[in-house]
Protein backbone atom coordinates (compact mmCIF):
# COMPACT_ATOMS: atom_id res chain seq x y z
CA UNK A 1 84.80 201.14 111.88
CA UNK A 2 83.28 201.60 108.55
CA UNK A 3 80.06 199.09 107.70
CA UNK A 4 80.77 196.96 105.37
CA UNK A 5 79.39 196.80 102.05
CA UNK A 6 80.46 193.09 100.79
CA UNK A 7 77.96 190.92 99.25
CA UNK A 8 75.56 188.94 101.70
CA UNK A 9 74.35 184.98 100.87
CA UNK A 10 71.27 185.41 98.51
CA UNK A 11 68.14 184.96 100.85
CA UNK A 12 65.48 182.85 99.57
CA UNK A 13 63.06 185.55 98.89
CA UNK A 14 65.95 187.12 96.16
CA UNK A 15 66.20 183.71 94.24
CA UNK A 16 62.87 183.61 92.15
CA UNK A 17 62.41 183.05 87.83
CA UNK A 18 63.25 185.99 85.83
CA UNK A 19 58.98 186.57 85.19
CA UNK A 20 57.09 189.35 87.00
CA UNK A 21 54.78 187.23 88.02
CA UNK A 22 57.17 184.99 90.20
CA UNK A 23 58.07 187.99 92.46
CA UNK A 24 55.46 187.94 95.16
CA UNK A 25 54.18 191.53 95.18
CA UNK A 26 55.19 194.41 97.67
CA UNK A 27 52.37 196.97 97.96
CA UNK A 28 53.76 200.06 97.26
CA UNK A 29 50.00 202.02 97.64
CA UNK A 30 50.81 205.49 98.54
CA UNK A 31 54.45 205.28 97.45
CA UNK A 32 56.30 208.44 95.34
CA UNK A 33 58.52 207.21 92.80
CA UNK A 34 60.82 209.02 90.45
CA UNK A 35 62.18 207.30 87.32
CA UNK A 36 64.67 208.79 85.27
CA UNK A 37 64.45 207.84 81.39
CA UNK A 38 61.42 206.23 82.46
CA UNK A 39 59.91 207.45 78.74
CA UNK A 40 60.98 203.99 77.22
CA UNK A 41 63.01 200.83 77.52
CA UNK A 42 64.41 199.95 81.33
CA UNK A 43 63.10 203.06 82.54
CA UNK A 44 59.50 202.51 81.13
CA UNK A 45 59.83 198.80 82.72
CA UNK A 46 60.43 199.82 85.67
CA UNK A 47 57.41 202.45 85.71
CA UNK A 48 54.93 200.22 84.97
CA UNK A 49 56.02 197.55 87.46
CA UNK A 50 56.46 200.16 90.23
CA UNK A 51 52.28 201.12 89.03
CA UNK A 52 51.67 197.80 88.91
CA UNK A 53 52.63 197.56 92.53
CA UNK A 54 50.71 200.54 93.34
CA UNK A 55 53.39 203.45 93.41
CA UNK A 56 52.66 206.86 91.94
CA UNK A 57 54.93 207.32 89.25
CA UNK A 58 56.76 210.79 88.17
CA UNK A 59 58.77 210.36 84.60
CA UNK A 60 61.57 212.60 83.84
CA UNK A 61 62.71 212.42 80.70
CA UNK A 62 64.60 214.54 78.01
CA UNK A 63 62.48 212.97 75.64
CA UNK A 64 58.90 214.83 76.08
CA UNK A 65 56.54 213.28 73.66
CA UNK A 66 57.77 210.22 74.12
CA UNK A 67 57.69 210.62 78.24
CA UNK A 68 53.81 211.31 77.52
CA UNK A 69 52.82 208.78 75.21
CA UNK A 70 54.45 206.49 78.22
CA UNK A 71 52.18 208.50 80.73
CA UNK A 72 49.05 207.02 78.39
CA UNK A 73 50.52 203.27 78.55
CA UNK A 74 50.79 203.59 82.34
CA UNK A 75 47.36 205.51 82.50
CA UNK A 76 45.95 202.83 80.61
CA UNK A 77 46.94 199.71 82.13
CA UNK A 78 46.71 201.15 85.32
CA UNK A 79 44.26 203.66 85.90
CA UNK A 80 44.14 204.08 89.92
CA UNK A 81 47.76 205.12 89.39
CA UNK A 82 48.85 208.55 89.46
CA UNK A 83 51.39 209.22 86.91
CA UNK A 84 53.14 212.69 85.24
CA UNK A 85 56.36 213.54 83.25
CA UNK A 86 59.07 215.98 83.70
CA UNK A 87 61.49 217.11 81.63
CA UNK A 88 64.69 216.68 83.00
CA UNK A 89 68.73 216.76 80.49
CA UNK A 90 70.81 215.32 82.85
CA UNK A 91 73.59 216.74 80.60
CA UNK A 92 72.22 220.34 81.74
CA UNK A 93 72.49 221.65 85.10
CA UNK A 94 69.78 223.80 85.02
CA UNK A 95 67.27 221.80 83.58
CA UNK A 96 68.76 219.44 87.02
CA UNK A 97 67.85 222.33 89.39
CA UNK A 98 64.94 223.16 87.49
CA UNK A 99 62.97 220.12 87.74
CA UNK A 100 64.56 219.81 91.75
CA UNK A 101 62.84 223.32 92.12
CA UNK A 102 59.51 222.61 90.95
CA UNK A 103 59.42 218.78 92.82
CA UNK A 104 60.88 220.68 96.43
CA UNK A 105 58.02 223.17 95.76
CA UNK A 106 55.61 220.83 95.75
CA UNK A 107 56.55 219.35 98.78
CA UNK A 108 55.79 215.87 97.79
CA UNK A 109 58.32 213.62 100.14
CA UNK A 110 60.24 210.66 97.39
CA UNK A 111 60.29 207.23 98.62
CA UNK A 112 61.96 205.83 95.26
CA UNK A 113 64.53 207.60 93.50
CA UNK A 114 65.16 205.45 90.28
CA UNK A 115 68.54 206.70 88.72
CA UNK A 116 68.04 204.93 85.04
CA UNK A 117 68.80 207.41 82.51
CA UNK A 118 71.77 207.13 80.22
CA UNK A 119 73.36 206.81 76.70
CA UNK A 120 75.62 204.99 74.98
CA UNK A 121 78.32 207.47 73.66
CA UNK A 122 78.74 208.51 70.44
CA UNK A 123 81.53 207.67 68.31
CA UNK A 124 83.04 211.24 68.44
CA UNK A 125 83.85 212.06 72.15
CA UNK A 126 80.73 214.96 73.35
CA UNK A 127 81.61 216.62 76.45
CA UNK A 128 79.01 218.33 79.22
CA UNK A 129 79.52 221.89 80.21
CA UNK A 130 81.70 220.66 82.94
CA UNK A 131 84.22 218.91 80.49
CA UNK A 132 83.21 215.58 80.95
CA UNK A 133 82.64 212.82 78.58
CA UNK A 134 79.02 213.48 77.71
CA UNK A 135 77.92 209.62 78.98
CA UNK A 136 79.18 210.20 82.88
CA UNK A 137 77.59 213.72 82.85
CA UNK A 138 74.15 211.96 82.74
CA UNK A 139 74.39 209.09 84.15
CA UNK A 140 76.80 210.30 87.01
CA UNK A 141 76.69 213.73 87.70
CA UNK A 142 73.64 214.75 86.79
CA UNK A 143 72.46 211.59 89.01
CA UNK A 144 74.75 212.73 92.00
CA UNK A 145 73.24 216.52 91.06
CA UNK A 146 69.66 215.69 91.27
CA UNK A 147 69.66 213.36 94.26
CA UNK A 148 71.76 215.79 95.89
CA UNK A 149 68.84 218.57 95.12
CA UNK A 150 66.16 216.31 95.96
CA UNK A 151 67.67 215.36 99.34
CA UNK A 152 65.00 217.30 101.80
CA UNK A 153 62.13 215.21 99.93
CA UNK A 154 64.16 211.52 100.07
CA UNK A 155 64.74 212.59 103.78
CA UNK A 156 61.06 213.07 104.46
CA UNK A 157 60.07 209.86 103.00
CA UNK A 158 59.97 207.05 106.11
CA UNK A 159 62.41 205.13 104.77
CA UNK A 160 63.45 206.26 101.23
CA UNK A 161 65.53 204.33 98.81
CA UNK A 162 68.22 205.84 96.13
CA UNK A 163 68.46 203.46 93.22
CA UNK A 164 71.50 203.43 90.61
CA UNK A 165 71.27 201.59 87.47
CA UNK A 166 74.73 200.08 86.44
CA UNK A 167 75.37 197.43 83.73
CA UNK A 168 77.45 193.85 83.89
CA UNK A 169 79.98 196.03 81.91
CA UNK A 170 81.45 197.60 84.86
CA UNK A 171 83.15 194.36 85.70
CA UNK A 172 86.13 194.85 83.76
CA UNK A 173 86.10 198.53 84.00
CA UNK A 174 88.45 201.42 84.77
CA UNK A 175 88.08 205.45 86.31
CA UNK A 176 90.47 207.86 86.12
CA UNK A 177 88.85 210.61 88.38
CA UNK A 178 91.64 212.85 86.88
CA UNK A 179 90.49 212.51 83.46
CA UNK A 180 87.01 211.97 83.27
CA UNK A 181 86.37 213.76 79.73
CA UNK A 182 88.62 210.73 78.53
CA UNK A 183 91.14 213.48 77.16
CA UNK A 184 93.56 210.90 77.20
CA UNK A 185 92.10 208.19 74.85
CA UNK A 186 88.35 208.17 74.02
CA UNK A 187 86.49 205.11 72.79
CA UNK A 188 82.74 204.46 73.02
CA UNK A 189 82.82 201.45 74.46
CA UNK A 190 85.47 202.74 77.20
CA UNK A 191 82.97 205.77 78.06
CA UNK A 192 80.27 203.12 78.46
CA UNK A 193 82.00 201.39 80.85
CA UNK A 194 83.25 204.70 82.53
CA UNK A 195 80.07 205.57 83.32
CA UNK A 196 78.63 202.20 84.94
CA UNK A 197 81.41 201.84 86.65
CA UNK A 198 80.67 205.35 88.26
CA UNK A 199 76.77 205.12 88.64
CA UNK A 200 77.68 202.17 91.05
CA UNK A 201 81.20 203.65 92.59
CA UNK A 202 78.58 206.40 93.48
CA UNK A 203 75.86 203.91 95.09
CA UNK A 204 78.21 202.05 96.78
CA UNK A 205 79.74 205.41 98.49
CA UNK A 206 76.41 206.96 99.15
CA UNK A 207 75.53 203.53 100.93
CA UNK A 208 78.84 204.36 103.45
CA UNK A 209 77.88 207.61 104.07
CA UNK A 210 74.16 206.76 104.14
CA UNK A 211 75.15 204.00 106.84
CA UNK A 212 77.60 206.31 108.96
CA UNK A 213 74.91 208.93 109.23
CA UNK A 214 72.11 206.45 110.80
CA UNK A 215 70.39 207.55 107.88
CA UNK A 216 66.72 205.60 107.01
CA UNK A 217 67.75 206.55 103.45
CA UNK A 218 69.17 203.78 101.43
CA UNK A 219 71.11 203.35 98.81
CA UNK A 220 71.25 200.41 96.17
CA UNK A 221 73.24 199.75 93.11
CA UNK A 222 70.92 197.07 90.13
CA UNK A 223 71.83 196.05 86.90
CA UNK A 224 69.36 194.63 84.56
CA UNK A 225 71.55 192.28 82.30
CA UNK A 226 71.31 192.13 78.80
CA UNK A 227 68.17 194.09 78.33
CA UNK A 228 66.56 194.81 75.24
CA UNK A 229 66.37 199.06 75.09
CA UNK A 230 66.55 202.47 72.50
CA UNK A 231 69.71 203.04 74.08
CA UNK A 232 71.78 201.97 70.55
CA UNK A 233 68.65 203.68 68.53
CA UNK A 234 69.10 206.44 70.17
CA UNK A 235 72.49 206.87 69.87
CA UNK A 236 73.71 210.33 68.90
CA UNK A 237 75.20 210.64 64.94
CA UNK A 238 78.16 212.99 63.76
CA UNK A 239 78.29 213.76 60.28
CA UNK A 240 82.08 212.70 60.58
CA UNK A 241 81.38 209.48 61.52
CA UNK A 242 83.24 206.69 58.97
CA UNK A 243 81.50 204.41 57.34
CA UNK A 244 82.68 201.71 59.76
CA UNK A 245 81.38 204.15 62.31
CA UNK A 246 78.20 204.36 61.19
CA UNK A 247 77.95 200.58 60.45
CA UNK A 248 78.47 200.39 63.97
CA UNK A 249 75.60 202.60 65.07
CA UNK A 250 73.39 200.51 62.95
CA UNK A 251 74.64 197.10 64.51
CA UNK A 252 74.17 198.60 67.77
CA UNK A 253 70.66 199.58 67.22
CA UNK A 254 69.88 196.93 65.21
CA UNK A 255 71.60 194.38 68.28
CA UNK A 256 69.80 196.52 71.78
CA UNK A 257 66.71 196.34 69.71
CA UNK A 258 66.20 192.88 69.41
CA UNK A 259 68.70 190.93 71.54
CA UNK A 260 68.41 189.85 75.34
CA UNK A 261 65.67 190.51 77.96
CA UNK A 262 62.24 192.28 77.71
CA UNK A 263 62.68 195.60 79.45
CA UNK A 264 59.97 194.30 81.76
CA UNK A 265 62.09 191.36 82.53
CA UNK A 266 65.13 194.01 82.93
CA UNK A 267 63.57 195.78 85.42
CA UNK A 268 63.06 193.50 88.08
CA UNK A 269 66.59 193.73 89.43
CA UNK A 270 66.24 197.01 89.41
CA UNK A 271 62.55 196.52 91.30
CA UNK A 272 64.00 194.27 93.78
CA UNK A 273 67.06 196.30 94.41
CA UNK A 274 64.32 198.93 95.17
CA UNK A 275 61.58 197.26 97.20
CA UNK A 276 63.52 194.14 98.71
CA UNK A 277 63.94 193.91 103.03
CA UNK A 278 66.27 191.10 102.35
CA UNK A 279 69.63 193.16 100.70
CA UNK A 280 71.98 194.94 102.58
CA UNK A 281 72.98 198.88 102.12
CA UNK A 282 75.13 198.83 98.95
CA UNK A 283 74.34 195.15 97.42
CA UNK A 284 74.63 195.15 93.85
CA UNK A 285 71.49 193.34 92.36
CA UNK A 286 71.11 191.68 89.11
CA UNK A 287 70.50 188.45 87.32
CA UNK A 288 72.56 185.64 88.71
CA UNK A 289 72.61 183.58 85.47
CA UNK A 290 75.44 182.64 82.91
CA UNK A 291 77.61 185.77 82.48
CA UNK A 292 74.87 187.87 84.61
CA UNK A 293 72.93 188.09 81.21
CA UNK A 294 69.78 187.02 82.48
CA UNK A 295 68.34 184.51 85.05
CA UNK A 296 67.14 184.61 88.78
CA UNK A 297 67.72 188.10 90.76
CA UNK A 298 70.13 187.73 93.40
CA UNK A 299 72.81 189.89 95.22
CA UNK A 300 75.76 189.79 92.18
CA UNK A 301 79.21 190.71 92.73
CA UNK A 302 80.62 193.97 91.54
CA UNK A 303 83.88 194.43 89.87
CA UNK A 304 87.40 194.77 91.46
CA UNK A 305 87.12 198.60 90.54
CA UNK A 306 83.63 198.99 92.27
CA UNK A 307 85.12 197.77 95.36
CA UNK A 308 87.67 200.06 95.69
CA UNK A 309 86.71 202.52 98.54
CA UNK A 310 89.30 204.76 97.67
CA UNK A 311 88.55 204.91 94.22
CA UNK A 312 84.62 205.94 95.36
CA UNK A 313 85.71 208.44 98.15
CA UNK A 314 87.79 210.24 95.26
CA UNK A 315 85.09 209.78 92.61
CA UNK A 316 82.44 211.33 95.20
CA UNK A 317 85.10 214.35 96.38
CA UNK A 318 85.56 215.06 92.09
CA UNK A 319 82.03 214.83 91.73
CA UNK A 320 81.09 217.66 94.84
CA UNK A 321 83.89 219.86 92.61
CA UNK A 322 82.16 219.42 89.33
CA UNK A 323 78.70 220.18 90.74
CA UNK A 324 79.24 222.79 93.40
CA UNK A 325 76.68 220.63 95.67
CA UNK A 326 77.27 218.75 98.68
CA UNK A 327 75.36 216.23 100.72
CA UNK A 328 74.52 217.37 104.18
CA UNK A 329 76.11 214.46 106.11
C-alpha cells in the first residue's frame, strides 16, 4: 500500500500569527541550506530567516550582483552566519550541472534544499532548450534537474528536507504532460499556473517515492500567499508586446511590488514547511487565512489537480525524459 499523502489536522505548534517573531525558533546551528532565487523577494526572506535561525546559507541565483549585494544584507545582520552565492539559470542545463559539480566537489552534505526560483511568463510564449514553456523549465525541471544532481549531498545530510515553492494559484489549475510548451494555447497567466501546479505535483510525488524508499529525506510542498516580490518587475519584455501588453507588465509590477505580504512574512510557510516535526511527508503548507492570502501557517489543501497521483507519476516519468536524469530509488 502506498502512504498516504492527505492533509493531517493542523497541530498546535503550526497555528501561530503570521510575524517571525511568533514562531518559536528551531536552531538550525550547523545546518547547510540552499536557496534558489534567494537574491531577492521570497527567496531573500527565506535566507535571512534560515540565518536568523542559525543555518549557513548558499544563494543561487541567475541574478549575480544582485545575489551579492543579498550576501552583504545577510553578512550584515548576521555576521556568525556563513553565507555565498552561486550562479545557477535554471532555464540552462549546464549552468544546472555546473553549479551540482562544483557543490558535489565540495563535499558539503545539504540539509535544506529550498526550490524558490521562478518567473512569471512573458506575454510572448519563451521556450527552454527542451521545448518547454520557459516558466516550468525553471521552476520544474530545472528544480527536478538540480535536486536530482544534488542527491548524494541531500542523502548525506541526517535527515535532509527538499522544499518546493508553489503558489495558491495552483488550485484551479491544469497539466497537460503532453504539451508542456503550451503549443496548444499559451497565456501568461495559464503558464503561471502550469508551473505551480507542477513544482507541487513534483513534491507531492517525490514525497511517495521518498516514503516507499524508507528514505530520511523529505519532501515538502509551501506556498507563501500573496507575497509582495520582483517577480512582475522582473518580468521579461518583447518588443512585440501591444500596448495592452505592456500595460499589463506595468500593472503587474506595479501590483507584486506593493500589494500583499512582506517577503519576510512570505517566507514563513515556506520556513515551517522546512523546519516543522509536526507535518507529514507531502503536506502542503501555507497561510490558512481568507482565500490562503495571508494569515496563520497551517497544513492547506492542495488543488483537485495536485492530488491526482496519476497525473504526478506521469508528470515525474515526462520530467526523467526531458532531463535524461533519474532518481536512484
Amino acid at each position: 500500500m502506498q502512504p498516504s499523502l492527505s492533509a493531517i489536522p493542523s497541530e498546535p505548534q503550526l497555528q501561530h500569527a503570521n510575524s517571525p517573531s511568533a514562531i518559536a525558533p528551531r536552531d538550525l546551528a550547523g545546518r547547510y541550506a540552499l536557496i534558489t532565487g534567494g537574491a531577492s523577494g521570497l527567496g531573500l526572506g527565506c535566507a535571512l530567516e534560515l540565518a536568523a535561525r542559525g543555518a549557513q546559507v548558499c544563494i543561487a541565483d541567475l541574478d549575480s550582483n544582485a545575489a551579492l549585494a543579498a550576501e552583504r544584507v545577510i553578512r550584515s545582520a548576521h555576521p556568525a552566519v556563513s553565507v555565498h552565492c552561486e550562479p545557477l539559470d535554471l532555464a540552462d542545463a549546464d549552468s544546472v550541472r555546473g553549479l551540482a559539480d562544483r557543490l558535489l566537489a565540495q563535499g558539503r552534505p545539504i540539509d535544506l534544499l529550498i526550490n524558490n526560483a521562478g518567473i512569471y511568463p512573458p506575454s510572448q510564449r519563451a521556450l527552454a532548450a527542451q521545448g518547454v514553456e520557459l516558466g516550468f523549465a525553471i521552476a520544474v525541471l530545472g528544480h527536478y534537474a538540480l535536486t536530482a544532481r544534488l542527491w548524494p549531498l541531500l542523502e548525506a545530510a541526517p535527515a535532509a528536507r527538499v522544499v518546493c515553492v508553489s503558489s495558491l494559484v495552483q488550485r484551479r489549475a491544469r497539466i497537460d504532460v503532453d504539451d508542456l510548451g503550451l503549443d496548444r494555447g499559451y497565456h501568461p497567466y495559464r503558464a503561471y499556473q502550469q508551473a505551480k501546479l507542477g513544482s507541487l505535483l513534483f513534491a507531492r510525488e517525490l514525497a511517495r517515492r521518498l516514503a516507499l524508499a524508507g528514505s530520511p529525506v523529505r519532501a515538502q510542498a509551501a506556498h507563501p500567499g500573496v507575497c509582495r516580490t520582483n517577480i512582475g518587475a522582473n518580468r521579461r519584455r518583447h518588443a512585440q508586446d501591444t500596448p495592452l501588453q505592456r500595460f499589463s507588465s506595468w500593472l503587474l509590477a506595479f501590483g507584486m511590488r506593493f500589494h500583499g505580504q512582506t517577503p519576510a512574512q512570505g517566507a514563513l510557510a515556506v520556513i515551517e514547511a522546512a523546519t516543522s516535526p509536526h507535518i507529514q511527508p507531502g503536506d502542503f503548507i501555507g497561510p490558512k487565512g481568507f482565500l490562503e492570502a495571508a494569515g496563520p501557517i497551517g497544513v492547506v489543501e492542495p488543488g483537485p489537480a495536485a492530488r491526482d497521483s496519476r497525473l504526478a507519476a506521469a508528470l515525474w516519468q515526462r520530467l526523467e525524459v526531458l532531463s535524461g536524469l533519474r532518481f536512484p530509488f
